[in-house]
C-alpha atoms as a PDB file:
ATOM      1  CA  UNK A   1      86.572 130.575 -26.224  1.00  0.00           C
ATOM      2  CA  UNK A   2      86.778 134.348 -26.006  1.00  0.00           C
ATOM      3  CA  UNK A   3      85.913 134.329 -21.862  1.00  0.00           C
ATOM      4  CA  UNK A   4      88.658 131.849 -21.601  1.00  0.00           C
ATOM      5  CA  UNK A   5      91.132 134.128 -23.543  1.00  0.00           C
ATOM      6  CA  UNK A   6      90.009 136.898 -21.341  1.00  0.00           C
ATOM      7  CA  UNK A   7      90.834 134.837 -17.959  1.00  0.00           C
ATOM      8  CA  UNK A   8      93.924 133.697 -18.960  1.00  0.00           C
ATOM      9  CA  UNK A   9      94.837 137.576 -19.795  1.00  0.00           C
ATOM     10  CA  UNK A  10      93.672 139.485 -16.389  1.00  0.00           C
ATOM     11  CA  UNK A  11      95.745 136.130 -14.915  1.00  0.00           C
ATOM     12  CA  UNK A  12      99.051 137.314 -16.825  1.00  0.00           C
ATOM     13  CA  UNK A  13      98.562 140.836 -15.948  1.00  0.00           C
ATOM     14  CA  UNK A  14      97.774 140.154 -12.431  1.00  0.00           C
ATOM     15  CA  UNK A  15     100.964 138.305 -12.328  1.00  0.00           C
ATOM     16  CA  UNK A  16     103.073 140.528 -13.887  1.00  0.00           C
ATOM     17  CA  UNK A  17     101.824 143.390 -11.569  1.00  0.00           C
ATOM     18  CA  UNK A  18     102.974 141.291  -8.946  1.00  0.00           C
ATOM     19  CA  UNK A  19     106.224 140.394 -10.236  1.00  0.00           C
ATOM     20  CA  UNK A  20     107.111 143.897 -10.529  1.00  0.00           C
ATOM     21  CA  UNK A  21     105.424 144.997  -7.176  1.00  0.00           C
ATOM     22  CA  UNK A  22     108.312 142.070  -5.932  1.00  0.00           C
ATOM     23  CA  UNK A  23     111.098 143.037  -7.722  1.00  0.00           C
ATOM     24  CA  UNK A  24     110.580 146.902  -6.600  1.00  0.00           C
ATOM     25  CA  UNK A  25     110.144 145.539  -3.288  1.00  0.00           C
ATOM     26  CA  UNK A  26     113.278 143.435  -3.192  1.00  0.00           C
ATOM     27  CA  UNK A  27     115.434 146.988  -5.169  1.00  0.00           C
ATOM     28  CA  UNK A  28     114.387 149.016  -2.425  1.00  0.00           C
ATOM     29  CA  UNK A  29     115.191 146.152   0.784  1.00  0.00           C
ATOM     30  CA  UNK A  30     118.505 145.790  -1.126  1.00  0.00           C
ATOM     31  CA  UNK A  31     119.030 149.420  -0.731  1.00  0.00           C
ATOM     32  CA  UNK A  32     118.263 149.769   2.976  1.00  0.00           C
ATOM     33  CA  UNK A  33     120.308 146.953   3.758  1.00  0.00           C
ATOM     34  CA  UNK A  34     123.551 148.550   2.030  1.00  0.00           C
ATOM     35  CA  UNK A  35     122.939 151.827   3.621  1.00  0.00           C
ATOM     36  CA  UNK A  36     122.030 150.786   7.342  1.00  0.00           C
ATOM     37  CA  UNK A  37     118.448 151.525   6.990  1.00  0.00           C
ATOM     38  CA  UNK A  38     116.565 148.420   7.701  1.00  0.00           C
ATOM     39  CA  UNK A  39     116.095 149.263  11.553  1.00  0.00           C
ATOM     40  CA  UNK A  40     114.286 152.214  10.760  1.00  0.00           C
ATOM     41  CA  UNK A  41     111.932 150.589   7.681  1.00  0.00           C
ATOM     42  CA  UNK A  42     108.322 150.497  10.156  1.00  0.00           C
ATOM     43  CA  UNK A  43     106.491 153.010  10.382  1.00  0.00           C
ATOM     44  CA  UNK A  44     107.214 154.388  13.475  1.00  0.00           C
ATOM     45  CA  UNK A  45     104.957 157.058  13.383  1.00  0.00           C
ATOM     46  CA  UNK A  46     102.152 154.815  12.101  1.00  0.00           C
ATOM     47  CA  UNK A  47      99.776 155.875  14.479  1.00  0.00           C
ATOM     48  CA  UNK A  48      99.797 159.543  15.960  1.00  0.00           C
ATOM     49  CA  UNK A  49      97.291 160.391  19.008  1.00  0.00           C
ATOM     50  CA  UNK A  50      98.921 163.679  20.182  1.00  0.00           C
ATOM     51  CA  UNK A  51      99.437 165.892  17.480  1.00  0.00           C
ATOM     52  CA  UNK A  52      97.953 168.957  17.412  1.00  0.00           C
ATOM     53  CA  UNK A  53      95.590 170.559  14.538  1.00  0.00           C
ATOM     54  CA  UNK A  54      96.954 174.446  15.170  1.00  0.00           C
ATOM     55  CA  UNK A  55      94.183 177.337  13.480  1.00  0.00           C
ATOM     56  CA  UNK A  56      95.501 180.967  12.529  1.00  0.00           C
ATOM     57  CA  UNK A  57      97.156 182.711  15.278  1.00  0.00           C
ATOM     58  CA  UNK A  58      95.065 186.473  16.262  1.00  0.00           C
ATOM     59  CA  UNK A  59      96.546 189.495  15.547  1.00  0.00           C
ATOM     60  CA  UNK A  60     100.402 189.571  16.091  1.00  0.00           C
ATOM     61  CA  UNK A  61     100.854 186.552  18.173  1.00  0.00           C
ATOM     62  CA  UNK A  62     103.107 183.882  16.988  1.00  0.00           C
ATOM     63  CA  UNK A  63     101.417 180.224  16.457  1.00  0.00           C
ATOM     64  CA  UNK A  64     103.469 178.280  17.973  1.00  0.00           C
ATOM     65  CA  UNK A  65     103.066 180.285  21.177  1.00  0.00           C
ATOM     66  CA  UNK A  66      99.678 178.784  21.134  1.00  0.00           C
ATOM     67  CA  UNK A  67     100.512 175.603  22.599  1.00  0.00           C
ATOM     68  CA  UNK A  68     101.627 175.891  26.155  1.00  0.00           C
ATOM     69  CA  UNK A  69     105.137 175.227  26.929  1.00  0.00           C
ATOM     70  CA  UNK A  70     103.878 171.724  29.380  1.00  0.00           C
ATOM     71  CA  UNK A  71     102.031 170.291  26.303  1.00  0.00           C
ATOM     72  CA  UNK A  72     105.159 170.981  23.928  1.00  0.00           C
ATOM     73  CA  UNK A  73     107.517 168.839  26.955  1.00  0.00           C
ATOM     74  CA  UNK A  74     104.839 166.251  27.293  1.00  0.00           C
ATOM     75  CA  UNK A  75     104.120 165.161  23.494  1.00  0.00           C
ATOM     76  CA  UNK A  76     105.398 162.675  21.626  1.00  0.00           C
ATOM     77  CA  UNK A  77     108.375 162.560  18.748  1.00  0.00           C
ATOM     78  CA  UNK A  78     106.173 161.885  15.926  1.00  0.00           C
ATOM     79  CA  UNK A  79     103.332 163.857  17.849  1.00  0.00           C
ATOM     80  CA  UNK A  80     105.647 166.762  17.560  1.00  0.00           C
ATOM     81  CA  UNK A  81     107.222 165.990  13.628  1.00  0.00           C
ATOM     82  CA  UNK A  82     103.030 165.785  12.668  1.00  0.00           C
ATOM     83  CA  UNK A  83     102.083 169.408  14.409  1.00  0.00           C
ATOM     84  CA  UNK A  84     104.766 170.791  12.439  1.00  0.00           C
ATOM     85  CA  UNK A  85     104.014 169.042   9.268  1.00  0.00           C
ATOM     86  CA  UNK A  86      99.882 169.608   9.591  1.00  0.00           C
ATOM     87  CA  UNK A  87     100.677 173.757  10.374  1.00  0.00           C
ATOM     88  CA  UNK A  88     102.547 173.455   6.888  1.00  0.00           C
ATOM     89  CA  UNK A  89     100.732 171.503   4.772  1.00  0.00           C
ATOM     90  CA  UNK A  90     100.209 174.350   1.548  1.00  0.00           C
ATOM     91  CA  UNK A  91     103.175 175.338  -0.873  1.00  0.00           C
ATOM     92  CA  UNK A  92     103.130 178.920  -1.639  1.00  0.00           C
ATOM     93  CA  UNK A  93     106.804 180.200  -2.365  1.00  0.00           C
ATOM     94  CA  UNK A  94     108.734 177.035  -1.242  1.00  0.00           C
ATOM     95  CA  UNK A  95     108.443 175.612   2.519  1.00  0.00           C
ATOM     96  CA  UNK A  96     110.332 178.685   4.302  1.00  0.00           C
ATOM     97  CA  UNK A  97     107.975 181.560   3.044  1.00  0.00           C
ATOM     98  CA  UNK A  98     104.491 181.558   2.745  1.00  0.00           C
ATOM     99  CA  UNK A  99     104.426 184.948   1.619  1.00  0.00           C
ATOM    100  CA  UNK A 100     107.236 186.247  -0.992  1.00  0.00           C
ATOM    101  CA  UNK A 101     107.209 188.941  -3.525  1.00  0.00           C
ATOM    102  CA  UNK A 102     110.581 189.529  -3.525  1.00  0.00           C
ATOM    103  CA  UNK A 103     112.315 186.635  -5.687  1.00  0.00           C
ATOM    104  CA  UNK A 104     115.703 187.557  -3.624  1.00  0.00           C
ATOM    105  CA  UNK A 105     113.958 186.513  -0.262  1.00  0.00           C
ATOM    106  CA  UNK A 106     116.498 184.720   1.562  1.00  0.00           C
ATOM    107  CA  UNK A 107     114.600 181.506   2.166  1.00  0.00           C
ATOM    108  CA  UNK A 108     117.423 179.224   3.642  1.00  0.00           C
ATOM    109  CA  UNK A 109     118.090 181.906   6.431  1.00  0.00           C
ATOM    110  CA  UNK A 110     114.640 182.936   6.789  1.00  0.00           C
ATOM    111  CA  UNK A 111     113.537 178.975   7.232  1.00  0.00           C
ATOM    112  CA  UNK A 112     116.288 178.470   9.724  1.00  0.00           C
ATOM    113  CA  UNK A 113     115.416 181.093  11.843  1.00  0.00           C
ATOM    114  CA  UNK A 114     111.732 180.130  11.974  1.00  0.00           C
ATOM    115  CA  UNK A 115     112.569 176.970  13.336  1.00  0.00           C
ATOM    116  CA  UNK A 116     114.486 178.926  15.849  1.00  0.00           C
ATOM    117  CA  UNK A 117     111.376 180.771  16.628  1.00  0.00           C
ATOM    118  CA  UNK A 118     109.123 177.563  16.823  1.00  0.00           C
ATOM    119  CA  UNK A 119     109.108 175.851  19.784  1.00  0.00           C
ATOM    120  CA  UNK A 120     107.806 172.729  18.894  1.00  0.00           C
ATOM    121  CA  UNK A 121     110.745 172.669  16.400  1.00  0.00           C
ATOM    122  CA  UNK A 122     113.159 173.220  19.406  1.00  0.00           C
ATOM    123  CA  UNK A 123     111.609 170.034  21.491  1.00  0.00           C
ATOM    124  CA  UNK A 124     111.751 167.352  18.272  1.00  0.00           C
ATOM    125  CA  UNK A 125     115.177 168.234  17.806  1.00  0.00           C
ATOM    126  CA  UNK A 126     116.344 167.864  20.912  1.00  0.00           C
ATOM    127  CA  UNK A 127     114.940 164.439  21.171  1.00  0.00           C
ATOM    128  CA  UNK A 128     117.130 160.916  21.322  1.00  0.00           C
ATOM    129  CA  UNK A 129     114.756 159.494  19.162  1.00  0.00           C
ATOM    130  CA  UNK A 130     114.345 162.500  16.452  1.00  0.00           C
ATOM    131  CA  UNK A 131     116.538 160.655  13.906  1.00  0.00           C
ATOM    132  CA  UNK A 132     114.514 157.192  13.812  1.00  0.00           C
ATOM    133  CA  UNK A 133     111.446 158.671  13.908  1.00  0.00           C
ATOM    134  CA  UNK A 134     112.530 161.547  10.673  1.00  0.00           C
ATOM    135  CA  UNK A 135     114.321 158.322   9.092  1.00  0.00           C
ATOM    136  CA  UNK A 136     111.124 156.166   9.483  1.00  0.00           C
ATOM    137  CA  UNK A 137     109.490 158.567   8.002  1.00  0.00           C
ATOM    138  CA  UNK A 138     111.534 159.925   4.739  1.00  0.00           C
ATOM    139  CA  UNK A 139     111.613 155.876   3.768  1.00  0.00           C
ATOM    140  CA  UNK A 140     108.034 155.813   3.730  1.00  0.00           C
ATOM    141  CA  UNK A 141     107.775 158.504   1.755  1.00  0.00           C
ATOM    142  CA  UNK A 142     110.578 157.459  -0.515  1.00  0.00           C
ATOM    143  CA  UNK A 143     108.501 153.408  -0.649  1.00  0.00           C
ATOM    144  CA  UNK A 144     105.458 155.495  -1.392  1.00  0.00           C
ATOM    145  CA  UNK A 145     106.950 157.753  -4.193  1.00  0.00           C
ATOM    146  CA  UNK A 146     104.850 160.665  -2.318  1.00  0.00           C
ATOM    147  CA  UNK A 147     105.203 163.940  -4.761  1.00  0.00           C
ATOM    148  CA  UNK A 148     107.796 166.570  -3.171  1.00  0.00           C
ATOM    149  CA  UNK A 149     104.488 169.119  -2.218  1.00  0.00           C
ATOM    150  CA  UNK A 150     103.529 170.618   0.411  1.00  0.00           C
ATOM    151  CA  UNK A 151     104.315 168.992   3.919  1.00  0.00           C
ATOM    152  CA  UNK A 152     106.607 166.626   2.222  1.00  0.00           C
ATOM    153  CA  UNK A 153     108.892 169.643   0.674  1.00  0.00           C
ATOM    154  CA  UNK A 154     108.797 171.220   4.069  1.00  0.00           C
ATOM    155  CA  UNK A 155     109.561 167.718   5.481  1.00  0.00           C
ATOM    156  CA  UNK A 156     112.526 167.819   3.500  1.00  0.00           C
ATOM    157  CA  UNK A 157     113.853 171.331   4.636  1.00  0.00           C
ATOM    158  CA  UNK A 158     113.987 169.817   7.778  1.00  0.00           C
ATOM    159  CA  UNK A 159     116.336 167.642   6.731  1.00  0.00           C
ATOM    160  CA  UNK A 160     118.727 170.532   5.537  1.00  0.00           C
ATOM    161  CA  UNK A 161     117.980 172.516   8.697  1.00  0.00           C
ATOM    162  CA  UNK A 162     120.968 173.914  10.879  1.00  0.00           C
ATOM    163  CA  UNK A 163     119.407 172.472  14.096  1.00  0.00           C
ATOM    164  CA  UNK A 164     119.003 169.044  13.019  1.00  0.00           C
ATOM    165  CA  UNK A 165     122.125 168.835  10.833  1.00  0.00           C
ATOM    166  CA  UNK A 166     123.554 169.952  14.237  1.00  0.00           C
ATOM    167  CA  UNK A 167     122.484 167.064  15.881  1.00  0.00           C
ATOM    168  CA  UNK A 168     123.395 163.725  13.410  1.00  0.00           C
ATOM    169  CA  UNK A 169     126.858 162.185  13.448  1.00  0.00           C
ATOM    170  CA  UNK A 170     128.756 161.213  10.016  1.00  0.00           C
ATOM    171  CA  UNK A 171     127.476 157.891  10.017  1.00  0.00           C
ATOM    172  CA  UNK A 172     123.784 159.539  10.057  1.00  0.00           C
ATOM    173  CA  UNK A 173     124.403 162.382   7.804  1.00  0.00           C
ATOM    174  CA  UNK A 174     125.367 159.685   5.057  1.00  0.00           C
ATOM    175  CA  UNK A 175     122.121 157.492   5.682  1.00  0.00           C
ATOM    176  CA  UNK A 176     120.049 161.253   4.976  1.00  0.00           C
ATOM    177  CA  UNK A 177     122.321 161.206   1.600  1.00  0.00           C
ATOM    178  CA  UNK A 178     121.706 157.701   1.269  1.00  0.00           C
ATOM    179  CA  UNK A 179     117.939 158.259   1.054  1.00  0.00           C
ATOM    180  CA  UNK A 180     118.007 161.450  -0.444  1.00  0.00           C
ATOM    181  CA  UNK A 181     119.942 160.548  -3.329  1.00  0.00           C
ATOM    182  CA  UNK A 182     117.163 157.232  -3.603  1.00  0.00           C
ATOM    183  CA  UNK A 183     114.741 159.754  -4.043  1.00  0.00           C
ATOM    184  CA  UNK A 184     115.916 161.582  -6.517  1.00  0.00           C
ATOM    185  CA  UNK A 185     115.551 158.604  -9.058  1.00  0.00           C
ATOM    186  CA  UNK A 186     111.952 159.055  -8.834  1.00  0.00           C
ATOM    187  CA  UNK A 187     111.465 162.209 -10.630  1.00  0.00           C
ATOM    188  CA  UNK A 188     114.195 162.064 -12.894  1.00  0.00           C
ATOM    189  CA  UNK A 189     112.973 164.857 -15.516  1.00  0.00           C
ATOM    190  CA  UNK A 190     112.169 167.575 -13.321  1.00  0.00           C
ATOM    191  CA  UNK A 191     114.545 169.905 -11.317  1.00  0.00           C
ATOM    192  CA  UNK A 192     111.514 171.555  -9.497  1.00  0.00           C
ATOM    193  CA  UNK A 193     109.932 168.015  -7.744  1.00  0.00           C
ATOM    194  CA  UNK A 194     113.321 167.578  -6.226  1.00  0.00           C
ATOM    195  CA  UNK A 195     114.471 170.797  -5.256  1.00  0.00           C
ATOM    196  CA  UNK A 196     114.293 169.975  -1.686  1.00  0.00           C
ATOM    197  CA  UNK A 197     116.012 166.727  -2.208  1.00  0.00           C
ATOM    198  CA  UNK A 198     118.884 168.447  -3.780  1.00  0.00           C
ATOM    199  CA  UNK A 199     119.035 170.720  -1.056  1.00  0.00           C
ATOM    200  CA  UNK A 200     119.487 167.752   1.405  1.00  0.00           C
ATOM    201  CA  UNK A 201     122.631 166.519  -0.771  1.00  0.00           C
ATOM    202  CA  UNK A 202     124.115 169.601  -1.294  1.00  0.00           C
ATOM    203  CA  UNK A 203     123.686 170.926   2.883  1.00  0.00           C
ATOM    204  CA  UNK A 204     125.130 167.272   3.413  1.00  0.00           C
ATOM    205  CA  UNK A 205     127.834 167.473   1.164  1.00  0.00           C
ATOM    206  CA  UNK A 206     128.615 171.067   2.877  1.00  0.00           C
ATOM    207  CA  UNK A 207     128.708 169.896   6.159  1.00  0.00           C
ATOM    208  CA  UNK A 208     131.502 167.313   5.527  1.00  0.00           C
ATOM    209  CA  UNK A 209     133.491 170.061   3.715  1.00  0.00           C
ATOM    210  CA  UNK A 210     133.644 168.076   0.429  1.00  0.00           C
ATOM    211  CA  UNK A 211     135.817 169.762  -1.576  1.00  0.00           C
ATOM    212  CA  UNK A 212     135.808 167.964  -4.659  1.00  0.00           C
ATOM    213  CA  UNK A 213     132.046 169.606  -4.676  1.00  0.00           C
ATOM    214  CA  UNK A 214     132.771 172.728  -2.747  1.00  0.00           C
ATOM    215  CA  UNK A 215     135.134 173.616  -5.540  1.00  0.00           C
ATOM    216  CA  UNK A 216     133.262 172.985  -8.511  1.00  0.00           C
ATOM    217  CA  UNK A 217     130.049 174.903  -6.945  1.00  0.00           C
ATOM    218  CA  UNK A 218     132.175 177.677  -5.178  1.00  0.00           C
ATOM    219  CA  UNK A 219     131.638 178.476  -1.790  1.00  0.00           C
ATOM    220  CA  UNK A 220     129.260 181.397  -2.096  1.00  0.00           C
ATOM    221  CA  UNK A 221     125.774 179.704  -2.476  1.00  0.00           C
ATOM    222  CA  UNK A 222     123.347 182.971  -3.532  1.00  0.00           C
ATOM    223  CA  UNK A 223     119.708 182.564  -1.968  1.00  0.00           C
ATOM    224  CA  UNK A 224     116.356 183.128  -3.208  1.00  0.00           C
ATOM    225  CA  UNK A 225     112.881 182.590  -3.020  1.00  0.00           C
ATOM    226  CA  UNK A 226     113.224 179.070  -3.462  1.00  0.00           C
ATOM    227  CA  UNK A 227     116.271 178.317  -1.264  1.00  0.00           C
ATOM    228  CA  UNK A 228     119.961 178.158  -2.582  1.00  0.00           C
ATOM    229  CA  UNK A 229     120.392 178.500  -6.194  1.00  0.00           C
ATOM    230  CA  UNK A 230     122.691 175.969  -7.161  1.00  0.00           C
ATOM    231  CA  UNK A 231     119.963 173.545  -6.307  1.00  0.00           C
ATOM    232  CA  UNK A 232     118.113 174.504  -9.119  1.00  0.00           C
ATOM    233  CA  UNK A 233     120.527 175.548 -11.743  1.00  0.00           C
ATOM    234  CA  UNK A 234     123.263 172.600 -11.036  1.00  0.00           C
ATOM    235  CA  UNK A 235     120.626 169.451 -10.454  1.00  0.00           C
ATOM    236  CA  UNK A 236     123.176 167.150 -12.258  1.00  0.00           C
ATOM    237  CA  UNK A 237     126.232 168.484 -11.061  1.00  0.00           C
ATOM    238  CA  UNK A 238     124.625 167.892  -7.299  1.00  0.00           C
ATOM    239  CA  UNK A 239     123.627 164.617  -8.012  1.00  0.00           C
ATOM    240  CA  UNK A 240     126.805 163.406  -9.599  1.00  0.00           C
ATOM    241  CA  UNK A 241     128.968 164.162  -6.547  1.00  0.00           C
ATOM    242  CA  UNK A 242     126.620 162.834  -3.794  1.00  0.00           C
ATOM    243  CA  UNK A 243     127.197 159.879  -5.879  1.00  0.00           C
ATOM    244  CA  UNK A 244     131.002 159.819  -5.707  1.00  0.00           C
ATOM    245  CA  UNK A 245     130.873 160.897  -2.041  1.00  0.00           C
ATOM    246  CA  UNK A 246     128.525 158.347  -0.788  1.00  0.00           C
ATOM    247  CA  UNK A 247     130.820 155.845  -3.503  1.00  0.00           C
ATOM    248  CA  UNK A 248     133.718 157.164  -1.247  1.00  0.00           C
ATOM    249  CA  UNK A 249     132.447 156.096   1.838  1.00  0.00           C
ATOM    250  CA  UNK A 250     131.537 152.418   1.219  1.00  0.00           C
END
């Protein structure tokens, strides 16, 4: 009697796990088809044969200029997004310092203008395929519930940066909200696990001159050693008007 009770209980617990692996399943299919996304759901990075595993650079010289300027032409998109992502892989002070004693560090201009500096940087964003392939890859990160830590907070920055915010239209700038704003529901309780999420909404939000938000936050966004610091002292007020916004453009 007692094995029989115990069957029929790992059956109802199997099936619930499965009816709630469905129903997050069909939540998050529901939200890439409202935002546009469903092109870019596979993993279009799934498998990566060219990126490249880069060690400490020797005395002054700058890593990137380690990797000849032929290999950097000749690699792949997602070969390219990975040698990036594998250099950065350990969160120090926040993706754009590994270094920082200074808590007024200006990380958002510092990060920019290392991936001025890095040439691999330079080639992925100049690519027609950059957006798919960084899409592709945020939404598996945002299926996966991955923890905002090291390569996936500097995956994020990339998101915010200048060069690739130069590059997306305002139909792709919203889809980056879209999925940004998705993610933050996953770590609802804690300002510092989305940090770099809010700085994706906020860069966004900038970039389309939104003044309802522009207003509220004022225009002068102080950096630190963690980036801007409205992203971590105004967390709700960020959230509240990518929500509007993004409301706004349906």
């Amino acid at each position: 009697m007692k094995k029989s009770v115990f069957i029929v209980l790992i059956i109802l617990l199997s099936l619930t796990s499965c009816s709630k692996d469905s129903s997050d399943s069909l939540v998050f299919n529901s939200f890439l088809e409202e935002w546009g996304l469903l092109n870019y759901q596979e993993g279009v990075c799934a498998s990566v044969t060219d990126a490249i595993e880069l060690g400490e650079p020797e005395g002054s010289k700058i890593v990137w200029d380690m990797i000849s300027d032929e290999t950097v032409h000749s690699m792949s998109t997602c070969g390219l997004l990975e040698t990036i992502l594998n250099y950065r892989t350990i969160r120090i002070f926040g993706p754009w310092c590994e270094i920082c004693s200074n808590l007024d560090y200006p990380g958002i201009t510092m990060f920019n203008n290392s991936l001025r500096a890095n040439k691999v940087a330079v080639e992925l964003f100049t690519r027609d395929d950059c957006f798919p392939v960084l899409t592709s890859k945020y939404l598996t990160m945002i299926e996966k519930k991955e923890p905002t830590v090291g390569h996936t907070s500097y995956f994020e920055m990339l998101l915010t940066s200048d060069m690739y915010t130069s590059t997306l239209n305002d139909s792709e700038k919203i889809m980056v909200m879209a999925m940004a704003l998705e993610r933050t529901k996953q770590f609802k309780s804690e300002v510092i696990l989305i940090n770099e999420t809010l700085h994706i909404l906020a860069v966004m939000m900038r970039t389309f001159n939104y003044s309802p938000f522009l207003n509220e936050v004022g225009t002068e966004w102080r950096e630190y050693i963690d980036g801007y610091t409205i992203c971590s002292t105004n967390k709700d007020l960020i959230i509240k008007y990518a929500k509007q916004f993004l409301k706004e453009q349906k």
